[in-house]
Protein backbone atom coordinates (compact mmCIF):
# COMPACT_ATOMS: atom_id res chain seq x y z
CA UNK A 1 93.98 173.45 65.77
CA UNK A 2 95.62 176.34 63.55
CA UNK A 3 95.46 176.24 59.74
CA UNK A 4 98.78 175.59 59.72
CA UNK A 5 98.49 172.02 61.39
CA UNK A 6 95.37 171.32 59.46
CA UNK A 7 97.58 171.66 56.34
CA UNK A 8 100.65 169.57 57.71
CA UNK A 9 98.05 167.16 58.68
CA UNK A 10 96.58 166.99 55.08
CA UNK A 11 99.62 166.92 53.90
CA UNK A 12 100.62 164.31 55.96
CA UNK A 13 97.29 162.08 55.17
CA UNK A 14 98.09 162.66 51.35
CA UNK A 15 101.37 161.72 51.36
CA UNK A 16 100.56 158.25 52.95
CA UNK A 17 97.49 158.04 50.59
CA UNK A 18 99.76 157.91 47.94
CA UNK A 19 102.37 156.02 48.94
CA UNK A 20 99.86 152.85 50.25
CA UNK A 21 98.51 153.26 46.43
CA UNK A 22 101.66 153.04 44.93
CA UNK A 23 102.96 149.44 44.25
CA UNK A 24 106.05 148.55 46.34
CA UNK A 25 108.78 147.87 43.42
CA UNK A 26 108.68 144.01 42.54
CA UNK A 27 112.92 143.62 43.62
CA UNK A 28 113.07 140.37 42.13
CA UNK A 29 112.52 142.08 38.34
CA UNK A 30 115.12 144.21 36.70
CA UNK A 31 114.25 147.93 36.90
CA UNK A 32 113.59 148.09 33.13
CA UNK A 33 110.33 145.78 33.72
CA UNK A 34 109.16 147.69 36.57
CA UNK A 35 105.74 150.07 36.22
CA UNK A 36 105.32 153.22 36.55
CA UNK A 37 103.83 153.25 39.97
CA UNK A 38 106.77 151.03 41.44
CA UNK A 39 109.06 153.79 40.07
CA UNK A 40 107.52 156.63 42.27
CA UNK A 41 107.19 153.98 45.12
CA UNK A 42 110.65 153.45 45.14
CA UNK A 43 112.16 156.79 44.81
CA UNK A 44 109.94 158.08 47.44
CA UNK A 45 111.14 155.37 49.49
CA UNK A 46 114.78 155.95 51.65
CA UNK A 47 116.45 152.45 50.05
CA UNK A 48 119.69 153.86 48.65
CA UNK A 49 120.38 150.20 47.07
CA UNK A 50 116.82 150.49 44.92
CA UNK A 51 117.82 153.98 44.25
CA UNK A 52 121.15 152.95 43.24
CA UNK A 53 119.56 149.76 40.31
CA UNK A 54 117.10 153.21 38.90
CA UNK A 55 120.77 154.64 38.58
CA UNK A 56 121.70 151.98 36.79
CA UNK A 57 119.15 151.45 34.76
CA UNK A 58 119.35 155.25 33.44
CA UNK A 59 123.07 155.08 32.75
CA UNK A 60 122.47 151.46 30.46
CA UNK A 61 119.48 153.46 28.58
CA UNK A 62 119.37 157.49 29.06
CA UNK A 63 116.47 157.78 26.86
CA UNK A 64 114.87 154.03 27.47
CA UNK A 65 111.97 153.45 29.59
CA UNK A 66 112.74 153.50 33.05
CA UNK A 67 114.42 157.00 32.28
CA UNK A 68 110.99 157.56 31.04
CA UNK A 69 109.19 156.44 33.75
CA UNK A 70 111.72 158.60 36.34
CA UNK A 71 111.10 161.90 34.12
CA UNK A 72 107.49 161.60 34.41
CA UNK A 73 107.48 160.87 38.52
CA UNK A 74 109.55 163.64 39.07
CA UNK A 75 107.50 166.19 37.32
CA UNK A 76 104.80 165.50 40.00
CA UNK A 77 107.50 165.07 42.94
CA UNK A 78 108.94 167.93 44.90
CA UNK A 79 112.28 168.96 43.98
CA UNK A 80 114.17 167.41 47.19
CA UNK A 81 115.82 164.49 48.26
CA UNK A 82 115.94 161.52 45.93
CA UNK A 83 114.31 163.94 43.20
CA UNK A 84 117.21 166.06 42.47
CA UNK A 85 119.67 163.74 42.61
CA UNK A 86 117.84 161.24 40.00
CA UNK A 87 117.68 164.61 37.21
CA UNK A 88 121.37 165.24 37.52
CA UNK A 89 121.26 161.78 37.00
CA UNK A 90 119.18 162.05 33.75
CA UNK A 91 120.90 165.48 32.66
CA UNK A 92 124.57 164.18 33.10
CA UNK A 93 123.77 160.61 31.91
CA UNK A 94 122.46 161.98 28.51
CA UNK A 95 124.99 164.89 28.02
CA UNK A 96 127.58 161.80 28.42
CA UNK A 97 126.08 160.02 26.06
CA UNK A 98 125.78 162.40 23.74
CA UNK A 99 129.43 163.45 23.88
CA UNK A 100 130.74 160.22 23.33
CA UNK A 101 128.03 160.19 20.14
CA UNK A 102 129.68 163.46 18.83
CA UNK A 103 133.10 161.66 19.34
CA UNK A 104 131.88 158.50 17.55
CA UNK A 105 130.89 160.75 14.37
CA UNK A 106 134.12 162.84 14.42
CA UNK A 107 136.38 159.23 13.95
CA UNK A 108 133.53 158.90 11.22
CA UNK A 109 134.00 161.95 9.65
CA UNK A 110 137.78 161.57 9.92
CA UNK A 111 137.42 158.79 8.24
CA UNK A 112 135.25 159.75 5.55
CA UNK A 113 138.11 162.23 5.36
CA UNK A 114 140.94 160.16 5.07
CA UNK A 115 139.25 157.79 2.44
CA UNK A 116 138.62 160.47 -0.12
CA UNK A 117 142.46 161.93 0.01
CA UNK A 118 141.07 165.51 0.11
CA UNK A 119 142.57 168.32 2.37
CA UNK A 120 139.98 169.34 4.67
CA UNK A 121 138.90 172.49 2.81
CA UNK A 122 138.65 170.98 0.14
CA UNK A 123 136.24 168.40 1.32
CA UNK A 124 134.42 170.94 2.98
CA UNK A 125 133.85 173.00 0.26
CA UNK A 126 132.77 170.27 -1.91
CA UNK A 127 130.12 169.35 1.15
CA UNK A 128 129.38 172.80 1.17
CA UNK A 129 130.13 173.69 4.87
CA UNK A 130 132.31 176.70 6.24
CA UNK A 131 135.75 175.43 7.02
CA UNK A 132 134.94 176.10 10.66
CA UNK A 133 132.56 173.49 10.30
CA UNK A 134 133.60 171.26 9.51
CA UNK A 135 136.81 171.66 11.62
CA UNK A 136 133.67 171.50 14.92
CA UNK A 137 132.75 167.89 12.90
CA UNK A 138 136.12 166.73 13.00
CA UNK A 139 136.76 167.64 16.57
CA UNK A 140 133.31 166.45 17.88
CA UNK A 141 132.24 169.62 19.36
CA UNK A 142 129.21 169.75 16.48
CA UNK A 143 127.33 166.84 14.92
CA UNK A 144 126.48 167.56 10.94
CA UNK A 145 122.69 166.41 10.25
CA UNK A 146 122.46 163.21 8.56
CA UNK A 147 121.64 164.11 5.11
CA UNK A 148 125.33 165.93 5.34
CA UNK A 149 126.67 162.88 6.63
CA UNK A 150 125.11 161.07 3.44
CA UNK A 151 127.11 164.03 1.12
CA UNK A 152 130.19 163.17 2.96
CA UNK A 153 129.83 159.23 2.17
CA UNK A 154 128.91 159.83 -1.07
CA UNK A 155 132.24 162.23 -1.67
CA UNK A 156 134.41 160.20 0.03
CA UNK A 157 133.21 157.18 -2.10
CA UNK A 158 133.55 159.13 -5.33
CA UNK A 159 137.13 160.03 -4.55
CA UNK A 160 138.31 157.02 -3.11
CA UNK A 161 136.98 154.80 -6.21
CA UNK A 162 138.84 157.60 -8.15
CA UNK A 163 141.81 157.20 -6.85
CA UNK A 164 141.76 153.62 -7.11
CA UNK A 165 141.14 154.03 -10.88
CA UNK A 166 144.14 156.10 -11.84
CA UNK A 167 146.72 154.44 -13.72
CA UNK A 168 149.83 153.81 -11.69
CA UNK A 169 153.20 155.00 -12.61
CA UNK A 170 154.52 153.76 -15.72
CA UNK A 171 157.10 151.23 -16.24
């Protein structure tokens, strides 16, 4: 026997080892209830229809716990197969969802925005953020931190209960 065969071999031997150890995944549960060790069973397993409920499971909850669970398998699996398919599926599933949460806080800023009646520089100089900016908040390619997004409230409220104050036109 050559080295090379004793390594296939053990290998081979470890590779079963683990997957007799590892809990077959309990089908009648959804995904999300599913431990750790059924996880790994399952994606080293060829069953493209348990494969495909981990799929969904990671697109309802990117950062939730069977996305959890997946992220910690495949840092101990080899990068082939099943493995690289399931972190595109992590990496496109969360850059997804975080472009439609930049999109949901652009339509807030807007409206922020549109309550105060301020031109956009001069709401973003009264924020104190370069023009730019707060043009990349308004478009959703940037996300402001949250104690700017408290500012913004806080200067749209102020000119929007303004406005409402003035006296109107007289008669």
């Amino acid at each position: 026997m050559t080295v090379t065969s004793e390594v296939r071999g053990a290998n081979r031997d470890e590779s079963s080892a683990r997957n007799q150890s590892a809990a077959p995944p309990p089908l009648d549960r959804p995904v999300e209830f599913w431990p750790t060790a059924a996880i790994r069973a399952a994606l080293e397993n060829d069953d493209l229809s348990v494969w495909q409920r981990i799929v969904v499971a990671i697109k309802r909850d990117p950062f939730g716990r069977t996305a959890r669970q997946v992220e910690e398998v495949l840092e101990t699996a080899r990068p082939y197969g099943v493995s690289r398919a399931m972190s595109e599926v992590l990496v496109r599933t969360r850059e997804h969802l975080e472009a439609n949460e930049c999109a949901e806080v652009a339509k807030h800023v807007h409206l922020l925005l549109e309550r105060s009646g301020l031109g956009e520089l001069e709401f973003a100089s009264r924020i104190g953020v370069p023009a730019g900016d707060f043009v990349a908040y308004l478009r959703g390619s940037a996300s402001p931190p949250a104690s700017l997004m408290i500012r913004m409230g806080r200067l749209s409220e102020r000119f929007a209960k303004m406005r409402n104050h003035r006296p109107g036109p007289a008669k």
